[in-house]
Protein backbone atom coordinates (compact mmCIF):
# COMPACT_ATOMS: atom_id res chain seq x y z
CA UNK A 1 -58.59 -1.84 -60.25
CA UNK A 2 -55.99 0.84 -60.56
CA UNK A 3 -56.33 3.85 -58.64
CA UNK A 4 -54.78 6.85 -59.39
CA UNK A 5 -52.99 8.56 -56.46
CA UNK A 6 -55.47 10.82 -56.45
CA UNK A 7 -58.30 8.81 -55.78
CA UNK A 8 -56.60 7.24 -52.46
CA UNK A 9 -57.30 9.25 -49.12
CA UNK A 10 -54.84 7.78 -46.40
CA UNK A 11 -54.88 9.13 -42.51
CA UNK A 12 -52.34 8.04 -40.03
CA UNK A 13 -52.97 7.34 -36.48
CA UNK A 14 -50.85 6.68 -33.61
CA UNK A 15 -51.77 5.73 -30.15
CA UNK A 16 -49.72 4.54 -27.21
CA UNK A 17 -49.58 0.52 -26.50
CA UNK A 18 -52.73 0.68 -23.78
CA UNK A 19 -55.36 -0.90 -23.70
CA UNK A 20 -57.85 1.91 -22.62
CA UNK A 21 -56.56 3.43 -26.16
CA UNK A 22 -57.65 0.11 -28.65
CA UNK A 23 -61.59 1.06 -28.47
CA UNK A 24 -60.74 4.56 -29.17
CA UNK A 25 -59.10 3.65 -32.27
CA UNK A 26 -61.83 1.42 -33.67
CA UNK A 27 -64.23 4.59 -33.05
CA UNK A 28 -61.49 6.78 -35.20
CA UNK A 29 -61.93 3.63 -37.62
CA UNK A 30 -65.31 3.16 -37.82
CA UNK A 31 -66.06 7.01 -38.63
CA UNK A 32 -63.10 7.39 -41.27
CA UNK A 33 -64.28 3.86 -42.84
CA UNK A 34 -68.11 4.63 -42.89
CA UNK A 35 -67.56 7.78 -44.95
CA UNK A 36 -66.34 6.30 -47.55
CA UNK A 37 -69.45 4.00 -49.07
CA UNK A 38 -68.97 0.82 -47.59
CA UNK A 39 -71.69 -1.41 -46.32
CA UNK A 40 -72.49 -1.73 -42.37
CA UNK A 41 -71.22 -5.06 -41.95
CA UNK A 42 -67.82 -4.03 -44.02
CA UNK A 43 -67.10 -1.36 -41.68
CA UNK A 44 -67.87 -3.47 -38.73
CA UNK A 45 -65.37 -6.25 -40.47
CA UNK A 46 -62.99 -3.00 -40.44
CA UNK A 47 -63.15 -1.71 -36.88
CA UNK A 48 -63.26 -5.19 -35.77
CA UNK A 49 -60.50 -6.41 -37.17
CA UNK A 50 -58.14 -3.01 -36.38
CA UNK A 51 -59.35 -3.63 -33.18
CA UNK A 52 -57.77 -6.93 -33.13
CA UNK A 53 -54.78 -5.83 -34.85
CA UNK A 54 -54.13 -2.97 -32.49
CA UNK A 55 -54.83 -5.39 -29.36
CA UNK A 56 -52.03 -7.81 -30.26
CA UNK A 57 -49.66 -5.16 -30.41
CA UNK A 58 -50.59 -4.17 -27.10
CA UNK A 59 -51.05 -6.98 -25.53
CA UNK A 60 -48.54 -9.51 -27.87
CA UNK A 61 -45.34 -6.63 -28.81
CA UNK A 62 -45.27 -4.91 -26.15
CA UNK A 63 -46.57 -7.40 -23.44
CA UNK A 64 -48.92 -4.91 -22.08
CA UNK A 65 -46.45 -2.34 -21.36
CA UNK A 66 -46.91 1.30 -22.18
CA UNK A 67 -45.13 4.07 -23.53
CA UNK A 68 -44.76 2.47 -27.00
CA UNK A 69 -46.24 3.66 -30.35
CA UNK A 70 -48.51 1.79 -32.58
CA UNK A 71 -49.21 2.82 -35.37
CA UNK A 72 -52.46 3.02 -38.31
CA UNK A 73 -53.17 3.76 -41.55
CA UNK A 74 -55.83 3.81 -43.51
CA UNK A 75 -55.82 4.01 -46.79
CA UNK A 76 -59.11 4.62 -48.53
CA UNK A 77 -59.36 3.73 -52.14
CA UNK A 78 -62.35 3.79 -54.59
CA UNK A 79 -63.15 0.15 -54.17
CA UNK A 80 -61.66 -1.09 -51.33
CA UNK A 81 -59.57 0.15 -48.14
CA UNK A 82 -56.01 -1.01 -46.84
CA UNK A 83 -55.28 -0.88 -43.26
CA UNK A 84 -52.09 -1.58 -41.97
CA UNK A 85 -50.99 -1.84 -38.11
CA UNK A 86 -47.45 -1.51 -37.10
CA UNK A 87 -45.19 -1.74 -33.83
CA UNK A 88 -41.68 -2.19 -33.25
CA UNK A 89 -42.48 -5.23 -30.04
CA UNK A 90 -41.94 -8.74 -30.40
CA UNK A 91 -42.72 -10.28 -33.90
CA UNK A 92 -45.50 -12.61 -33.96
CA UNK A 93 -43.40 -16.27 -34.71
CA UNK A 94 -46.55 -17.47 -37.32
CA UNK A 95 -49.67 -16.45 -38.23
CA UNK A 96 -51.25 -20.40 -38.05
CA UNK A 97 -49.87 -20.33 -34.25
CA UNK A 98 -52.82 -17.87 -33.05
CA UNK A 99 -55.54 -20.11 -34.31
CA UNK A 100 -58.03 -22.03 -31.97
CA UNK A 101 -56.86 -25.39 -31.57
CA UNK A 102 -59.79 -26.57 -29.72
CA UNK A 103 -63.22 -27.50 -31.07
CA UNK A 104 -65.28 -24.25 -30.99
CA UNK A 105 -68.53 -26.00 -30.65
CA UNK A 106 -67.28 -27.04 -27.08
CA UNK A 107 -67.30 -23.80 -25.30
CA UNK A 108 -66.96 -25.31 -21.58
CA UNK A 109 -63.31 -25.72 -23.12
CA UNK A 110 -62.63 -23.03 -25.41
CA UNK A 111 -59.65 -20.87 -24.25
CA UNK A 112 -60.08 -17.26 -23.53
CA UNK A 113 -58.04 -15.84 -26.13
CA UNK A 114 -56.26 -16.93 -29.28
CA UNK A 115 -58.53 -15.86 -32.03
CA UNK A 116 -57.81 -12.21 -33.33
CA UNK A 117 -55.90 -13.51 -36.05
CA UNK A 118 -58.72 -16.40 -37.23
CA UNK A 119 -61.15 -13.52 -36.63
CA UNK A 120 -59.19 -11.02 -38.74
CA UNK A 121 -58.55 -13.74 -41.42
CA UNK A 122 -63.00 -14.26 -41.45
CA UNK A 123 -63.38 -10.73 -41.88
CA UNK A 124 -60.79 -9.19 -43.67
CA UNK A 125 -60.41 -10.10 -48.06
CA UNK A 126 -56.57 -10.08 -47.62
CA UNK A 127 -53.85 -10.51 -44.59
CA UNK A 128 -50.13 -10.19 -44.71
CA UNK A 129 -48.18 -9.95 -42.44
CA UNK A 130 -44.01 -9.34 -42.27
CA UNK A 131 -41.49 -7.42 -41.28
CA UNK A 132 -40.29 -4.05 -42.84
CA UNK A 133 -37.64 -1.60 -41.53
CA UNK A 134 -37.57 -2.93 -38.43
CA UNK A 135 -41.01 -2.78 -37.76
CA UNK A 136 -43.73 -5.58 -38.08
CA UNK A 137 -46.36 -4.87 -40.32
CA UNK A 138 -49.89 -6.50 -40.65
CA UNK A 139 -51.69 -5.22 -44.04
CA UNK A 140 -55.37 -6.11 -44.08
CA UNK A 141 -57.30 -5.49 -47.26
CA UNK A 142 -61.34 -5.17 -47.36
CA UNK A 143 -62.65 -4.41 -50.68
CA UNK A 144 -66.34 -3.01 -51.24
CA UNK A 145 -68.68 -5.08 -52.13
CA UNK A 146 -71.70 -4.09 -54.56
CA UNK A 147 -74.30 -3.93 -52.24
CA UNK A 148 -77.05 -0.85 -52.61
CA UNK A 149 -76.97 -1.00 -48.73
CA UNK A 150 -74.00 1.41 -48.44
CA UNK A 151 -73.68 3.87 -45.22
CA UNK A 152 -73.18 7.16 -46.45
């Protein structure tokens, strides 16, 4: 579906690379996202996966160290919303390496991290990630579904 520029509300946000700052941004998320008619669980599949986004950056780019800028927008159109997360750290070298290579249903063995991006992948309808002006870029996509369950 085509939006007109019109229709599409976008907000930028920009927090330094700590981790204190990653739930603050899924709060800014989750209020922007749940005023604009989507269901509870998509706007939990939204925070969640910013969340996730904005914690690789921190933790992935910039190894944990502050004083760098990453950056989110939202875009909110009428049937779907389009976040993308950007840094100028360390490129991730493959979106297949930060998948769980151990069997899940084992959980004396399951490693402590390694699953934002299979986590994004579940709850997110579209995931690309590049590089763009020196910057990498992750673009997540959730469209809304038809549900009469909406959060106003």
């Amino acid at each position: 579906m085509d939006s007109s520029r019109a229709d599409i509300r976008t907000i930028h946000l920009s927090t330094d690379s700590r981790l204190e700052n990653v739930a603050l941004v899924g709060l800014a998320v989750r209020g922007i996202v749940s005023g604009a008619s989507f269901t509870e669980v998509e706007i939990h599949h939204v925070e969640v996966s910013v969340v996730e986004a904005v914690n690789n950056a921190v933790l992935h780019a910039y190894r944990g160290e502050p004083g760098h800028a990453v950056e989110v927008t939202l875009s909110l159109h009428p049937d779907r919303v389009e976040c993308v997360i950007s840094d100028t750290g360390a490129p991730m070298k493959g979106l297949k390496e930060d998948e769980p290579d151990e069997d899940p249903a084992d959980r004396r063995n399951l490693a402590e991290g390694g699953r934002g991006l299979a986590i994004i992948r579940a709850a997110m309808d579209e995931v690309v990630y590049g590089s763009q002006g020196g910057r990498n870029v992750m673009k997540m996509t959730k469209y809304k579904s038809d549900r009469k369950d909406r959060v106003l």
